[in-house]
N, C-alpha and C. Protein backbone atom coordinates (compact mmCIF):
# COMPACT_ATOMS: atom_id res chain seq x y z
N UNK A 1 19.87 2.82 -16.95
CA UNK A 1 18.68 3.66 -16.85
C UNK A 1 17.60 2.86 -16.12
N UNK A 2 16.82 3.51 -15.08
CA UNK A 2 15.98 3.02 -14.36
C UNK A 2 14.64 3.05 -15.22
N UNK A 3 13.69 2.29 -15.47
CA UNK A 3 12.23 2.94 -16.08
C UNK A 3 11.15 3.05 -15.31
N UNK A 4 10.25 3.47 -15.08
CA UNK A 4 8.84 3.70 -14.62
C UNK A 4 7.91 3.60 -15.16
N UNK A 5 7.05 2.42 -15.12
CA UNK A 5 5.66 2.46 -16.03
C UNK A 5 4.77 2.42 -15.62
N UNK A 6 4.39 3.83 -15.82
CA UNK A 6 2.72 4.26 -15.03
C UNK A 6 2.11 4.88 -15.94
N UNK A 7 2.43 4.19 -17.14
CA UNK A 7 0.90 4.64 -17.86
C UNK A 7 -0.17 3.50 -17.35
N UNK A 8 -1.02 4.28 -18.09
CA UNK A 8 -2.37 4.15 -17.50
C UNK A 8 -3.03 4.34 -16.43
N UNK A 9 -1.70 4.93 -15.21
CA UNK A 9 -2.18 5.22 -13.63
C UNK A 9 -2.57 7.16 -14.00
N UNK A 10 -3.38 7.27 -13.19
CA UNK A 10 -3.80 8.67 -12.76
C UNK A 10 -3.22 9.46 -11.75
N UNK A 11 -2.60 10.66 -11.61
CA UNK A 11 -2.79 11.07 -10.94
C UNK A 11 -3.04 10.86 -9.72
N UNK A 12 -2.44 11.05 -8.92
CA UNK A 12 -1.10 11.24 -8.09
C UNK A 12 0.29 10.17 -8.65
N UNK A 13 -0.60 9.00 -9.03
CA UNK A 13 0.55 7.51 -8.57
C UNK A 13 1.79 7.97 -9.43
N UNK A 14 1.25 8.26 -10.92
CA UNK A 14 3.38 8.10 -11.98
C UNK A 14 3.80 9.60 -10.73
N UNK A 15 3.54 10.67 -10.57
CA UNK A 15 4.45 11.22 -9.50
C UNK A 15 5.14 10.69 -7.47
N UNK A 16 3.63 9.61 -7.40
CA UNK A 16 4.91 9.27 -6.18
C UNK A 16 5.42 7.77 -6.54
N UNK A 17 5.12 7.23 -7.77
CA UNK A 17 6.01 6.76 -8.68
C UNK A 17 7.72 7.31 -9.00
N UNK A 18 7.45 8.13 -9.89
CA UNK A 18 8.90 9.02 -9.87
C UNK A 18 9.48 9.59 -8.38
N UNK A 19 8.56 10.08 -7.30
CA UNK A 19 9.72 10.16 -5.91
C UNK A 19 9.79 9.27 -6.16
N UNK A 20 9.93 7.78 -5.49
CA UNK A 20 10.82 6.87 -5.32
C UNK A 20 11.62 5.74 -5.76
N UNK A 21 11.48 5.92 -7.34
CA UNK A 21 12.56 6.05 -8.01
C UNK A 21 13.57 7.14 -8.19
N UNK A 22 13.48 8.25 -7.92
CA UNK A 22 14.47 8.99 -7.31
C UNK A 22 15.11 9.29 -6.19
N UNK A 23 14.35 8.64 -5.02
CA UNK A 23 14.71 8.07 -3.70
C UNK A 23 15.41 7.01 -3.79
N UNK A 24 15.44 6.07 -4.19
CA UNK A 24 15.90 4.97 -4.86
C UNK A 24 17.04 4.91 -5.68
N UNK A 25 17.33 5.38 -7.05
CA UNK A 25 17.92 5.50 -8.10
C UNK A 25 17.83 6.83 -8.86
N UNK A 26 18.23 7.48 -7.68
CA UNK A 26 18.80 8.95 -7.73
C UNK A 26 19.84 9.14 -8.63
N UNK A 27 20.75 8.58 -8.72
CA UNK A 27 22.29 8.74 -9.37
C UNK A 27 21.86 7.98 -10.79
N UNK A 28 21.08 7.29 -11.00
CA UNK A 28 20.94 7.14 -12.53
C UNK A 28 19.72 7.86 -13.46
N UNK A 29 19.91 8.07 -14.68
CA UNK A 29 18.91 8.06 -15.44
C UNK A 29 17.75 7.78 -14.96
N UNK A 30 16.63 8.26 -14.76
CA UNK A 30 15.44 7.63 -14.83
C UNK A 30 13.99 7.68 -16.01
N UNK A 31 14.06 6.74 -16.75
CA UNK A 31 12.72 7.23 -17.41
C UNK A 31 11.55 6.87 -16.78
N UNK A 32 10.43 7.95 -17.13
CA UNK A 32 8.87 7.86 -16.73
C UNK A 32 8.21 7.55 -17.58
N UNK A 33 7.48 6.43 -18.21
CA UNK A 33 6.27 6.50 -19.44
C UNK A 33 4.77 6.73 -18.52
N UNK A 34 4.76 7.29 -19.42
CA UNK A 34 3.26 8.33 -19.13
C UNK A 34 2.21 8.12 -20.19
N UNK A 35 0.73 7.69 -20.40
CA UNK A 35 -0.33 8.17 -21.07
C UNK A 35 -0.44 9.11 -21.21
N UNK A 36 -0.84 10.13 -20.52
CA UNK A 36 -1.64 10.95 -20.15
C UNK A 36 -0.70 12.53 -20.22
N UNK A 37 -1.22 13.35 -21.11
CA UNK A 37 -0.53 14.38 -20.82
C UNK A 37 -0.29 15.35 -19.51
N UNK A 38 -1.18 15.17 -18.94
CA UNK A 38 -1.37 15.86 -17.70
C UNK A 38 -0.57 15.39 -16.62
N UNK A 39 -0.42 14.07 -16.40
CA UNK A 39 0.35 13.06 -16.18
C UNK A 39 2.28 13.68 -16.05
N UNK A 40 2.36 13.60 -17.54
CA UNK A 40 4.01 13.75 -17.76
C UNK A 40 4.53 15.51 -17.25
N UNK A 41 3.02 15.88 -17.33
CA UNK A 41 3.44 17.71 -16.79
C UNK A 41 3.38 17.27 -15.60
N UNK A 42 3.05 17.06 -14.57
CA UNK A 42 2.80 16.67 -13.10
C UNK A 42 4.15 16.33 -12.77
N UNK A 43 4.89 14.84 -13.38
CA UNK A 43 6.09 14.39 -13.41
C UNK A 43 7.61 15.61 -13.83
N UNK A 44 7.15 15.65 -14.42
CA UNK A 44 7.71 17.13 -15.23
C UNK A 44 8.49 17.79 -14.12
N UNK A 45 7.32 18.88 -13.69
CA UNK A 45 7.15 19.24 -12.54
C UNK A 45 7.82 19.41 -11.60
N UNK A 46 7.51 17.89 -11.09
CA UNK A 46 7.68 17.23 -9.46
C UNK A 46 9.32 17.05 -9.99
N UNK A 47 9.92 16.31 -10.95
CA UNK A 47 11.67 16.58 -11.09
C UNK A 47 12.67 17.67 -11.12
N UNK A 48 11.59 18.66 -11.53
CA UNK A 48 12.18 19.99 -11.81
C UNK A 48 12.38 20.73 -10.15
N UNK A 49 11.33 20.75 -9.09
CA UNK A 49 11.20 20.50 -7.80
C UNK A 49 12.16 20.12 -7.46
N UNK A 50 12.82 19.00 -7.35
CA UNK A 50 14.10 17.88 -6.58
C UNK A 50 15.28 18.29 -7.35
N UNK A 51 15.27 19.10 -8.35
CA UNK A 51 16.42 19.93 -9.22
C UNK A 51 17.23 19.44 -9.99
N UNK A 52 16.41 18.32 -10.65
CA UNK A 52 16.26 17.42 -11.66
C UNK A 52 15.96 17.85 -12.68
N UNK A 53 16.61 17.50 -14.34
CA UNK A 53 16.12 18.47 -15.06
C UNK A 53 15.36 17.19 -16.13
N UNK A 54 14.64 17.64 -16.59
CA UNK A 54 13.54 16.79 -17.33
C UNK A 54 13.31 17.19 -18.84
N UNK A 55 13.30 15.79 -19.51
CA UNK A 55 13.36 16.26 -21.26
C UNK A 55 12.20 15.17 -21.46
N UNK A 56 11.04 15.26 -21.91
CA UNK A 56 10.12 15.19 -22.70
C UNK A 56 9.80 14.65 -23.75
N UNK A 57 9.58 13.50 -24.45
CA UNK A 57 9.54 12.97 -25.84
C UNK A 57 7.83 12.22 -25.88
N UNK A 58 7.69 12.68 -26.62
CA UNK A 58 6.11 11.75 -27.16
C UNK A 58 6.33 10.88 -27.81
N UNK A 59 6.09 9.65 -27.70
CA UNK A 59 6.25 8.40 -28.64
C UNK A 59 5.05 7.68 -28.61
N UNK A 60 4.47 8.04 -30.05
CA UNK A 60 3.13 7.17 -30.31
C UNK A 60 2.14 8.20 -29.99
N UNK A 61 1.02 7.77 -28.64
CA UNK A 61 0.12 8.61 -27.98
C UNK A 61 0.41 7.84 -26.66
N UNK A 62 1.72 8.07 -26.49
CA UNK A 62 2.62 8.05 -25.04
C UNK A 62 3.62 8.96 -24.76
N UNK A 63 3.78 9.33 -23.70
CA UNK A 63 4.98 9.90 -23.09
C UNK A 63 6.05 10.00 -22.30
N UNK A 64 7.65 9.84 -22.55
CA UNK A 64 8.32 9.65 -22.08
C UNK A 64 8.92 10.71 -21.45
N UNK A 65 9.26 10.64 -19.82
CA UNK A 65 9.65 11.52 -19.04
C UNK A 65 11.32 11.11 -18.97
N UNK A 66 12.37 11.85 -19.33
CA UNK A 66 13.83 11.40 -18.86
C UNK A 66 14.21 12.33 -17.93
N UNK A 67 14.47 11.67 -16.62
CA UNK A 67 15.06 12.20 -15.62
C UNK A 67 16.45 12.29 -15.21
N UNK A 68 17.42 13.66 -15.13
CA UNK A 68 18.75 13.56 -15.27
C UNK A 68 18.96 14.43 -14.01
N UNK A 69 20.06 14.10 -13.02
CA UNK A 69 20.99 14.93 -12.40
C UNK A 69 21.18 16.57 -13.29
């Protein structure tokens, strides 16, 4: 599994964060941690877009984005 840690970034960055880790490490798992709710919907989103399907977990007052084929 690949990870991404952009919490604490705003808007735009954890989404062209996640492109290129999916440019990148397309064929694996990817997780996104996210602060920000607005954040993990954006990410959300933008995977669902590239036809990626995306599952969601809150841990703590964080959020984890899992990105799957």
């Amino acid at each position: 599994m690949y990870e991404v840690d952009a919490r604490g970034l705003s808007c735009p960055e954890p989404v062209m964060m996640t492109a290129e880790a999916i440019k990148n490490h397309g064929d694996d798992t990817i997780k996104v941690l996210v602060s920000e709710p607005h954040c993990y919907k954006n990410v959300e989103k933008y995977a669902q877009s590239q036809g990626r399907k995306a599952e969601v977990h809150e841990v703590g007052s964080e959020f984890e984005v899992i990105i799957t084929k």
